[in-house]
Protein backbone atom coordinates (compact mmCIF):
# COMPACT_ATOMS: atom_id res chain seq x y z
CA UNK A 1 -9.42 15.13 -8.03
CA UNK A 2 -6.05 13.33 -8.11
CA UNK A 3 -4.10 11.40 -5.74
CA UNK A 4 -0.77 10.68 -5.04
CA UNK A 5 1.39 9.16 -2.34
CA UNK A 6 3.08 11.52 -0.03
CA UNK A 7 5.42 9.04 2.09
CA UNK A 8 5.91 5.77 2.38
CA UNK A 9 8.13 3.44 4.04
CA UNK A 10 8.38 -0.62 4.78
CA UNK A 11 6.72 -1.78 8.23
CA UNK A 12 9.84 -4.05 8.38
CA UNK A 13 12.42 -1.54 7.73
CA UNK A 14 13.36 1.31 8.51
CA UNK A 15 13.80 3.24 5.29
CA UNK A 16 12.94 2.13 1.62
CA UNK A 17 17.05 1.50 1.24
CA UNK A 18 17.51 -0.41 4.47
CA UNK A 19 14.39 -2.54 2.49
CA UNK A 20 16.44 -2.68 -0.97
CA UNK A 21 19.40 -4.19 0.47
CA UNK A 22 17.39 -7.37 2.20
CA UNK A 23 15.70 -9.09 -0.32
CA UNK A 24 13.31 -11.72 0.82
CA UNK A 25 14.96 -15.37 0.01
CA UNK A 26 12.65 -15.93 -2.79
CA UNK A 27 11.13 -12.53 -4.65
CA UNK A 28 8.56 -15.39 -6.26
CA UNK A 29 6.65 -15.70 -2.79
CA UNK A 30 7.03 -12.55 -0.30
CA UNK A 31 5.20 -10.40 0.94
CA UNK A 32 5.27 -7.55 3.13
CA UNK A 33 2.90 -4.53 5.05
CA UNK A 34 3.95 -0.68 3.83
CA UNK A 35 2.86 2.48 5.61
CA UNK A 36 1.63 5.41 2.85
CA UNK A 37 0.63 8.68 3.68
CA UNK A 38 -1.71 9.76 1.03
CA UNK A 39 -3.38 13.05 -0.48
CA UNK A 40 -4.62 15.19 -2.74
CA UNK A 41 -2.20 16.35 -5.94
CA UNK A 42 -0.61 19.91 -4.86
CA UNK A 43 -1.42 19.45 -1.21
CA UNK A 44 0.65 19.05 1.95
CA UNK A 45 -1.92 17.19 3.79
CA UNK A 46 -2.84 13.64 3.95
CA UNK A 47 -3.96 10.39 5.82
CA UNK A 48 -2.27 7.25 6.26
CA UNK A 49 -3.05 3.71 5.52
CA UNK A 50 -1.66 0.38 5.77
CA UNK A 51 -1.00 -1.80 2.72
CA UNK A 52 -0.25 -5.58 2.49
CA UNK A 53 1.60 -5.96 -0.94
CA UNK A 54 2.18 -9.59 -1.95
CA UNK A 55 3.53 -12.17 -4.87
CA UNK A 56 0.48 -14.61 -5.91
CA UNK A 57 2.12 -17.63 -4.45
CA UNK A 58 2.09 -15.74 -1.07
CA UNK A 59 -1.45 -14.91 -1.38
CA UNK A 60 -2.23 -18.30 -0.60
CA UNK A 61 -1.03 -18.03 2.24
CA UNK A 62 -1.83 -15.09 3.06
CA UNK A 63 -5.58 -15.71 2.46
CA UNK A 64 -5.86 -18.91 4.40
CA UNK A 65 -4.33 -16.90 7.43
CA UNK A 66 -7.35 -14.75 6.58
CA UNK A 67 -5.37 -11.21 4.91
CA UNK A 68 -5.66 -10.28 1.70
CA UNK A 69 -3.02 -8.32 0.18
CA UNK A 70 -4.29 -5.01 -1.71
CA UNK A 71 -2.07 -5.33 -3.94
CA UNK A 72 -0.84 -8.05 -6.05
CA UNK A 73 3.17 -8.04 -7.79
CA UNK A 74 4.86 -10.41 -10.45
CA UNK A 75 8.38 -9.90 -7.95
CA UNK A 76 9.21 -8.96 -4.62
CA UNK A 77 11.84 -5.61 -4.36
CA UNK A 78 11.62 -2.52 -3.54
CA UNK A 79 11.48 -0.54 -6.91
CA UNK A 80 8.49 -3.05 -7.86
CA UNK A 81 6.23 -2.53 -4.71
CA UNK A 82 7.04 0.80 -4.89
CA UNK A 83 6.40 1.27 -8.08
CA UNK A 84 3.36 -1.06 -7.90
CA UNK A 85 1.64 1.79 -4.86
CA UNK A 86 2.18 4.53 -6.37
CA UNK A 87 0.85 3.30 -9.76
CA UNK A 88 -2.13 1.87 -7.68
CA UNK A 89 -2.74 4.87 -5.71
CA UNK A 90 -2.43 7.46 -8.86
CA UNK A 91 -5.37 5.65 -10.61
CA UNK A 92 -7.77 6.53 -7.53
CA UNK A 93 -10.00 8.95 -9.90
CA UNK A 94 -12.59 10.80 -7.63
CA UNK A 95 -14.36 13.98 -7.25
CA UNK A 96 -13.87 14.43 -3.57
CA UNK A 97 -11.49 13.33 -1.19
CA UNK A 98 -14.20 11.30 0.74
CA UNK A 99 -14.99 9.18 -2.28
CA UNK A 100 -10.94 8.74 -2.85
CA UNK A 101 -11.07 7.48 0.41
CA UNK A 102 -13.66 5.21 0.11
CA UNK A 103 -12.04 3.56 -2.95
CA UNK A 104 -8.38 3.50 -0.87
CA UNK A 105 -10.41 1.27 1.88
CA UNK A 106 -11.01 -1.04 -0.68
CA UNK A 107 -7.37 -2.37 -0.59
CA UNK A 108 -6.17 -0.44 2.63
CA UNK A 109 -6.65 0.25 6.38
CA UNK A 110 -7.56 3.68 6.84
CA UNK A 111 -5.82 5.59 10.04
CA UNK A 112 -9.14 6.35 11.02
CA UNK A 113 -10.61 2.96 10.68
CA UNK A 114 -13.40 1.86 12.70
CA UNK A 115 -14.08 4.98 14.57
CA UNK A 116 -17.45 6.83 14.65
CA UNK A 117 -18.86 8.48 11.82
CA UNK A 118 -16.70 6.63 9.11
């Protein structure tokens, strides 16, 4: 079964292009939480998740504040943490969409996070 991201979109922003013209003051050490809506290859449907994507020097900080980002980029913009989640999320390789799940958890929040039977 493959993956893929539906939507996304920057918590921050309101639209990946509003995002793309405000680069952080230093693309070195940023970071920033994304909203994706993912599913299954050739299917409307899908669940969402939260993301923290980050530079290395801001996982530092990050992780002494007690996050850590899911996933990890060289620079800061908007066509590299793009990029960098859909690339991520593509490489999920499962046979059901329970097991993709379970691997997405690994580096995201799950909509249905915490609640019974999960």
């Amino acid at each position: 079964m493959q993956i893929e991201v539906k939507e996304s979109c920057p918590n921050d922003f309101l639209n990946w292009d509003e995002f793309a013209q405000q680069p952080p003051p230093d693309p070195y050490d940023a970071y920033g939480w994304f909203h994706i809506t993912v599913g299954e290859v050739g299917q409307e449907a899908g669940n969402d998740f939260q993301v923290c994507v980050a530079t290395p020097t801001a996982f530092g900080r990050l992780k002494a504040l007690g996050t850590i980002p899911g996933i990890l980029v060289d620079w800061f913009d908007a066509a590299t943490v793009r990029q960098a989640i859909e690339t991520k999320v593509a490489s999920t390789k499962t046979n059901t969409w329970h097991q993709a799940v379970d691997q997405l958890r690994t580096y995201m929040l799950w909509e249905y996070e915490g609640m019974a039977g999960n």
